[in-house]
Protein backbone atom coordinates (compact mmCIF):
# COMPACT_ATOMS: atom_id res chain seq x y z
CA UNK A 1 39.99 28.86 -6.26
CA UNK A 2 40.05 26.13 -8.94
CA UNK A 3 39.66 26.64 -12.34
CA UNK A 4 38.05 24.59 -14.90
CA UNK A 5 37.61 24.37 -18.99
CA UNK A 6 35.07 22.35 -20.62
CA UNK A 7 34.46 21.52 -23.89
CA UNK A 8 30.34 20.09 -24.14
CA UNK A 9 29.42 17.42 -26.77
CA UNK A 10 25.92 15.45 -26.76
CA UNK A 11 24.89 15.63 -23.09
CA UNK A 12 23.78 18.69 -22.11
CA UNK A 13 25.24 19.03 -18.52
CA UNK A 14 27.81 16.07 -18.82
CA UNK A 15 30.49 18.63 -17.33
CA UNK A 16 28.49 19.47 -14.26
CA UNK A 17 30.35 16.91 -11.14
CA UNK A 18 28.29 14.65 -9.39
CA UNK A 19 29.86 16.43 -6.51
CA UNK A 20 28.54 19.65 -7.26
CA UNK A 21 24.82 18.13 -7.60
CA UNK A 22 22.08 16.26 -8.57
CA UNK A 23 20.94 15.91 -12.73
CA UNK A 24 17.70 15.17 -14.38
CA UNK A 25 17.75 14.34 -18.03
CA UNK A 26 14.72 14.83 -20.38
CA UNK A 27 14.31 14.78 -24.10
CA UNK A 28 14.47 18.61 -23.74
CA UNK A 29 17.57 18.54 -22.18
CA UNK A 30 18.89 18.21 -18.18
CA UNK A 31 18.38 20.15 -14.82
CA UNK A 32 20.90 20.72 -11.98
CA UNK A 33 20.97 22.04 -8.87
CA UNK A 34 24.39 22.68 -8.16
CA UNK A 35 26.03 23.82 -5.11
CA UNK A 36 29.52 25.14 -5.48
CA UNK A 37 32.27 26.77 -3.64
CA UNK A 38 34.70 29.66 -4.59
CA UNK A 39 35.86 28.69 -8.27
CA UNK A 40 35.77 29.68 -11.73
CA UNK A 41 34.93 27.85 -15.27
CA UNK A 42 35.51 27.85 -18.69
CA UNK A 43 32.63 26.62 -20.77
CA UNK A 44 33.09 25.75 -25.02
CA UNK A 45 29.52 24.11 -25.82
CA UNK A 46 28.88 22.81 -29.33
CA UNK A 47 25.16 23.29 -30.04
CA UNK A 48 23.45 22.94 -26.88
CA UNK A 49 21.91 26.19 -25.21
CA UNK A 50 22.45 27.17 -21.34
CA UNK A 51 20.46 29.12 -18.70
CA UNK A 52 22.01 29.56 -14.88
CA UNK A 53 19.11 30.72 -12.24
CA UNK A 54 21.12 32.27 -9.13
CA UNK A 55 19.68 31.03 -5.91
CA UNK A 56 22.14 32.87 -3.44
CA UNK A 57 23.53 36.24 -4.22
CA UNK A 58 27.25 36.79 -5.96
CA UNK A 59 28.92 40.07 -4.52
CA UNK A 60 31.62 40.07 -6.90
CA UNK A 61 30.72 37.86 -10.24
CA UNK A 62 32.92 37.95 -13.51
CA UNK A 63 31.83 36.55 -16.45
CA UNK A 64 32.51 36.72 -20.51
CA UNK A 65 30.37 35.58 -23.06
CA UNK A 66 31.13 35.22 -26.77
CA UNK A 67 35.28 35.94 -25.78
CA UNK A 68 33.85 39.20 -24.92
CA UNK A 69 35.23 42.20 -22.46
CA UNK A 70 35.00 40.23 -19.06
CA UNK A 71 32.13 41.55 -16.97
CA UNK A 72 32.56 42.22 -13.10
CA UNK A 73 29.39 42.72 -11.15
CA UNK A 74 27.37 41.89 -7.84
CA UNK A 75 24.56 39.35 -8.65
CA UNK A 76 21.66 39.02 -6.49
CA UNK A 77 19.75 36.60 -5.79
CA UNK A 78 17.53 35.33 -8.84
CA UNK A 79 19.77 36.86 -11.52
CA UNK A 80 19.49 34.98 -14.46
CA UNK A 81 22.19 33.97 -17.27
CA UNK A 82 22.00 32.90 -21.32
CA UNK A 83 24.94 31.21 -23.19
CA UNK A 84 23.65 30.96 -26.24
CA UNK A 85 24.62 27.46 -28.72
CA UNK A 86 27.97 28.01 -30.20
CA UNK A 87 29.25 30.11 -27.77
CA UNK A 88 32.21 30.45 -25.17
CA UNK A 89 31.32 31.41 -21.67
CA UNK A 90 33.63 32.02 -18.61
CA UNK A 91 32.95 32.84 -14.87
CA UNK A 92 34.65 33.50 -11.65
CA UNK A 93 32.99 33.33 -8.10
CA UNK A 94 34.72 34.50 -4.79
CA UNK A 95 31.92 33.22 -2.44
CA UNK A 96 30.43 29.56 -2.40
CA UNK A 97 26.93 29.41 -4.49
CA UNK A 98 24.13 28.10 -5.24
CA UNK A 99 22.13 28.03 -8.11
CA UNK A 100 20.06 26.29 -10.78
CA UNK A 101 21.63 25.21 -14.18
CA UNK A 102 19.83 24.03 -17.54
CA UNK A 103 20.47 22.98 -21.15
CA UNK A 104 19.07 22.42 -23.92
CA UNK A 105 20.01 20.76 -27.08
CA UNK A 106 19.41 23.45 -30.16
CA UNK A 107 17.17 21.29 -31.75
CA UNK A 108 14.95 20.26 -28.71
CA UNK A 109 14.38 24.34 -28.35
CA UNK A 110 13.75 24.40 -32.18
CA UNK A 111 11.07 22.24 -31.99
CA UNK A 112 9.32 23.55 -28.94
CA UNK A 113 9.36 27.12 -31.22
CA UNK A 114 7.91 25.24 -34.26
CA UNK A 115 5.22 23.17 -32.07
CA UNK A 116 4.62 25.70 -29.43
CA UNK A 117 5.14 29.97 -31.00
CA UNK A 118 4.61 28.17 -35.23
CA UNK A 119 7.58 29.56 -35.36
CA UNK A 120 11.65 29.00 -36.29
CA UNK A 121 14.09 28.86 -33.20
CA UNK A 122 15.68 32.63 -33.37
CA UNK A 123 18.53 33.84 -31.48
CA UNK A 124 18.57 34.55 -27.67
CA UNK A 125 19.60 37.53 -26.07
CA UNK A 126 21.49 37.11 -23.18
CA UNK A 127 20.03 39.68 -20.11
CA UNK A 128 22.43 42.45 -18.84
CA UNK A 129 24.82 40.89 -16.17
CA UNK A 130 22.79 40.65 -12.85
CA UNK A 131 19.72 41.01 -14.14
CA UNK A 132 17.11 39.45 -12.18
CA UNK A 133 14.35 37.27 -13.65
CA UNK A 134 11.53 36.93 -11.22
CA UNK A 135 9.54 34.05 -12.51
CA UNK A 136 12.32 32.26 -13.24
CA UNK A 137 13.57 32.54 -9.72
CA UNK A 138 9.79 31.52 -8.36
CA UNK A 139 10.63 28.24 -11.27
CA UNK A 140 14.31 27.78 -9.36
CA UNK A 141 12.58 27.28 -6.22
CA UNK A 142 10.05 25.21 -7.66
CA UNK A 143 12.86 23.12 -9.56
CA UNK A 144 15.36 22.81 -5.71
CA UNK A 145 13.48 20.85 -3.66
CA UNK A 146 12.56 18.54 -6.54
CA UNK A 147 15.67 17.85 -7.02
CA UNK A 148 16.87 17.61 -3.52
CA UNK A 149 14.28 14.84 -3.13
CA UNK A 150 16.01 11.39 -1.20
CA UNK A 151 12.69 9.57 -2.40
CA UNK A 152 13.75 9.73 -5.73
CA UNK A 153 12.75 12.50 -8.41
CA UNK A 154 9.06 13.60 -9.50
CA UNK A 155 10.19 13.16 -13.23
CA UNK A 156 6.27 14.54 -15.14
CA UNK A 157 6.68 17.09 -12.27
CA UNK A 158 10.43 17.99 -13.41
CA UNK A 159 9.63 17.38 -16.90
CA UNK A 160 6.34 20.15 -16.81
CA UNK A 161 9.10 22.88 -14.77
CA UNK A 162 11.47 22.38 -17.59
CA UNK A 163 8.89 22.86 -20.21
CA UNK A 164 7.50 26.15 -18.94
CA UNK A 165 10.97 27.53 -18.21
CA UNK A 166 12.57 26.89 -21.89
CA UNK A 167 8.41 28.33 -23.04
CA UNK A 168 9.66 31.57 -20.78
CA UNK A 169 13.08 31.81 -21.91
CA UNK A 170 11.89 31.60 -25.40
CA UNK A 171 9.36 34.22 -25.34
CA UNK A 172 11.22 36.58 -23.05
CA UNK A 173 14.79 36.82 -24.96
CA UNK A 174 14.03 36.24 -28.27
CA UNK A 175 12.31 38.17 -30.66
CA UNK A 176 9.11 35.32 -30.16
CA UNK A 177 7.11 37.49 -27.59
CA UNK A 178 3.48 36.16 -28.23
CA UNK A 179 1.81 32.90 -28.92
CA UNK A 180 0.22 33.07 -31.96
CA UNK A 181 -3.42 34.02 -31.21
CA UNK A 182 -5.43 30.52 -31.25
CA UNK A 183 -2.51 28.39 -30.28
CA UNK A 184 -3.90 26.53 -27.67
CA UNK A 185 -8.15 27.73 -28.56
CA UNK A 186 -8.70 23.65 -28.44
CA UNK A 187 -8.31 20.90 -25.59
CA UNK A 188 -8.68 17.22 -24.61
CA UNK A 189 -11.72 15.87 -26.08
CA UNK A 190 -13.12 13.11 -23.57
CA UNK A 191 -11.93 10.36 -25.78
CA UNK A 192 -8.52 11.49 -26.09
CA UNK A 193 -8.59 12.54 -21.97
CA UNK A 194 -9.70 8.74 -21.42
CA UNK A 195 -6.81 7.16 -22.99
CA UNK A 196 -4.34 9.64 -21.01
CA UNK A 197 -6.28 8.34 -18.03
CA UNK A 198 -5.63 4.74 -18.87
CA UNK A 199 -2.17 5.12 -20.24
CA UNK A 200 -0.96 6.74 -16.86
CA UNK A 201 -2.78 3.85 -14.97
CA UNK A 202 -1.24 1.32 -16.97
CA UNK A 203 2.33 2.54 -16.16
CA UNK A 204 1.96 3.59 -12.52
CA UNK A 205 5.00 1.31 -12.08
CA UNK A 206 7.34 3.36 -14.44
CA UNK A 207 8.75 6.59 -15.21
CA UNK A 208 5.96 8.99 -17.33
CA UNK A 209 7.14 11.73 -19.28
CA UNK A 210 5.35 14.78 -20.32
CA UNK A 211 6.51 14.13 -23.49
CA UNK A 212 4.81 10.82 -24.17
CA UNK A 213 1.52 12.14 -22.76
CA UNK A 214 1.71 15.17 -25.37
CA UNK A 215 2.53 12.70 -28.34
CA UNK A 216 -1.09 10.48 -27.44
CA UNK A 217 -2.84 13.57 -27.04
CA UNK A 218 -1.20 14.97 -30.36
CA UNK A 219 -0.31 18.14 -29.35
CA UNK A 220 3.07 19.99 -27.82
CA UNK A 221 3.96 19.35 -24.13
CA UNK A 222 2.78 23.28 -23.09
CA UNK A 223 -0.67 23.13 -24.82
CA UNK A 224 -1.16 19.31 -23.23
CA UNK A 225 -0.10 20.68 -19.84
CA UNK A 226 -2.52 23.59 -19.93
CA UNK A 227 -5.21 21.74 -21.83
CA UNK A 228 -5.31 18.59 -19.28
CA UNK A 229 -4.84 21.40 -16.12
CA UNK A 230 -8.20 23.04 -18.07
CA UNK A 231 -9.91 20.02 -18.22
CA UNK A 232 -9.33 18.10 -14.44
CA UNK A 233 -8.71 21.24 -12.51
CA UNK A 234 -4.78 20.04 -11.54
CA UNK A 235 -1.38 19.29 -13.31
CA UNK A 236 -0.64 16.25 -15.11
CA UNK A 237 2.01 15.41 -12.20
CA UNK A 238 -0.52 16.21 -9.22
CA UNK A 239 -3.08 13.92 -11.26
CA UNK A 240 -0.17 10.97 -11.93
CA UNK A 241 0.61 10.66 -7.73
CA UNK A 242 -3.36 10.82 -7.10
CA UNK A 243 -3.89 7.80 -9.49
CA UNK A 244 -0.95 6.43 -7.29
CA UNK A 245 -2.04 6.64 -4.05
CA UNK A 246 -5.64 5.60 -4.56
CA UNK A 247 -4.02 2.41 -6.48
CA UNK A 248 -2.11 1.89 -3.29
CA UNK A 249 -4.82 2.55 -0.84
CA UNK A 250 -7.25 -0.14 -3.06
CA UNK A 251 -4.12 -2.92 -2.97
CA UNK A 252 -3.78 -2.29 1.07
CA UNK A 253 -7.29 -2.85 1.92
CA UNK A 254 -7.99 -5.29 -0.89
CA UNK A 255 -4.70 -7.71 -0.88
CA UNK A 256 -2.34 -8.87 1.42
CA UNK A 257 0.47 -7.62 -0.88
CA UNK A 258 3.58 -6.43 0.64
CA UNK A 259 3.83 -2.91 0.85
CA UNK A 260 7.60 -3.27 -0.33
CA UNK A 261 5.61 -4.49 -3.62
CA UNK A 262 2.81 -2.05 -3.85
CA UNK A 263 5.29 0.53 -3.63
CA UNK A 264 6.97 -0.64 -6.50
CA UNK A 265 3.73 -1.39 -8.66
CA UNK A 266 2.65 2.04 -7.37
CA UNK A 267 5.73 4.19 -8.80
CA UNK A 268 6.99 4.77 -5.62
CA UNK A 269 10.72 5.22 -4.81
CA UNK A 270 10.74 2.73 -1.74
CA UNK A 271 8.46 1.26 1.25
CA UNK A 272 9.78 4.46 3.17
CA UNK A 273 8.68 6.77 0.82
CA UNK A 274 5.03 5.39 0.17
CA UNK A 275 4.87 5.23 3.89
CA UNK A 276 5.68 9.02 3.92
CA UNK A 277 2.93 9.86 0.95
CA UNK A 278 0.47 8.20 2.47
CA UNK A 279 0.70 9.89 5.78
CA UNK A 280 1.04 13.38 4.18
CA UNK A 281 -1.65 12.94 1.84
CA UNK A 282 -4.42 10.56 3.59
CA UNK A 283 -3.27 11.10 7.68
CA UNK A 284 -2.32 7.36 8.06
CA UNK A 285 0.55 5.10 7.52
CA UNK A 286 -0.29 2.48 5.12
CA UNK A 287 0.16 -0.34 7.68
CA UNK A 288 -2.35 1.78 9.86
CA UNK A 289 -5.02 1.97 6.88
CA UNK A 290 -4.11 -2.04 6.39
CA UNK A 291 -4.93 -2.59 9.95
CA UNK A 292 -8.17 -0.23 9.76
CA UNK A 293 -9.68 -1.97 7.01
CA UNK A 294 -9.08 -5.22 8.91
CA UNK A 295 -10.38 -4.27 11.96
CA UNK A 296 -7.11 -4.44 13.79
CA UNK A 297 -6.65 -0.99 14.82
């Protein structure tokens, strides 16, 4: 069993190994799926907040938060854990794990409060030790195979999961229980949903973060994601790779571009990974539609 200490400065999961997973940084902080076996940690962050989503079950789990009492428990499967900012945390595992990790920055969770409850950032309350959290678990599962992905990450997709989990964890251990009646009584107005349109067309080719959609729209990432969901009858995410894959049909049949290109003009990871899209989504391999359209098949 190997123990470790950390000590966390600006990066939110800068301790987490690239051997123990895959990250995904945001402006509200970073996602991991880690995978882990037998060990135990020692965790000092500075100002950044922490929540752990179990994935496989813990028979015998210790853990102390705040240099408190150590804790020793079984854990089942989507138990959920706080460390608050400014706060020591240790843990000890006997059996190999798996599980979903997040943090936060104080200040990005302050401002979601102040944009999304009208409200100041109060304190969390850590859950009883094993306590199971069953929308965040249904959000963990969401959250693994994103970010087991070998065509490269979703990032509005991850960016929208991470959103709606820090909303939850928010509401649920803090004294913030209720949007403020009205919050989100408005929408997208057709102007403003136009130039979301456009923008996201504009930069198929590039990473697009929920963030940046909220700030043209002018309002906070959860009432933009539930506003433009309103409004076109799917996520901003499932909307993003529709855009994508019409774009690529339209350059198949219409140009003799590469498909090496059009993947790459399209937002897709690689030619391997468009070709696996399109057959998913439309039933045909893009050099199939290609030779369709051409008369050729």
């Amino acid at each position: 069993m190997v123990g470790t200490t950390f000590r966390q400065a600006t990066m939110p999961l800068r301790f987490v190994p690239d051997s123990w997973g895959s990250k995904f940084n945001s402006h509200l902080g970073a996602v991991s799926l880690t995978q882990t076996e037998a060990g135990a940690i020692t965790l000092v962050p500075i100002d950044n907040v922490y929540g752990l989503i179990l994935l496989t079950p813990q028979p015998q789990r210790i853990i102390a938060l705040a240099s408190s009492r150590k804790a020793e428990f079984a854990s089942p499967v989507g138990a959920f854990e706080i460390i608050p900012a400014n706060t020591d945390f240790s843990a000890q595992w006997n059996v190999a794990k798996t599980n979903i990790i997040l943090g936060a920055p104080r200040g990005a969770l302050r401002s979601l409060a102040e944009t999304d409850f009208d409200r100041s950032l109060p304190d969390l309350h850590p859950p009883a030790p094993g306590s199971r959290d069953d929308e965040l678990h249904r959000l963990g599962k969401l959250l693994q195979p994103a970010l087991q992905s070998t065509d490269g990450m979703n990032e509005l997709y991850l960016d929208s999961l991470m959103n709606i989990y820090w909303i939850h964890v928010v509401r649920k251990y803090s004294s913030i229980s209720e949007i403020p009646e009205g919050r989100f009584s408005s929408g997208l107005s057709p102007h403003v949903l136009k130039r979301i349109k456009d923008y996201m067309h504009s930069n198929l080719s590039r990473r697009i973060s929920l963030e940046e959609l909220a700030a043209i729209s002018n309002l906070s990432q959860s009432h933009f994601r539930r506003s433009f969901n309103h409004a076109l009858g799917m996520p901003p995410h499932q909307y993003l790779l529709k855009l994508r894959i019409e774009t690529a049909e339209r350059l198949l049949v219409e140009t003799d571009t590469p498909l090496a290109q059009i993947a790459r003009n399209c937002g897709f990871a690689s030619q391997s990974h468009i070709t696996r899209v399109m057959k998913q989504w439309r039933g045909a391999t893009p050099g199939l539609i290609r030779a369709m359209q051409n008369g050729r098949a």
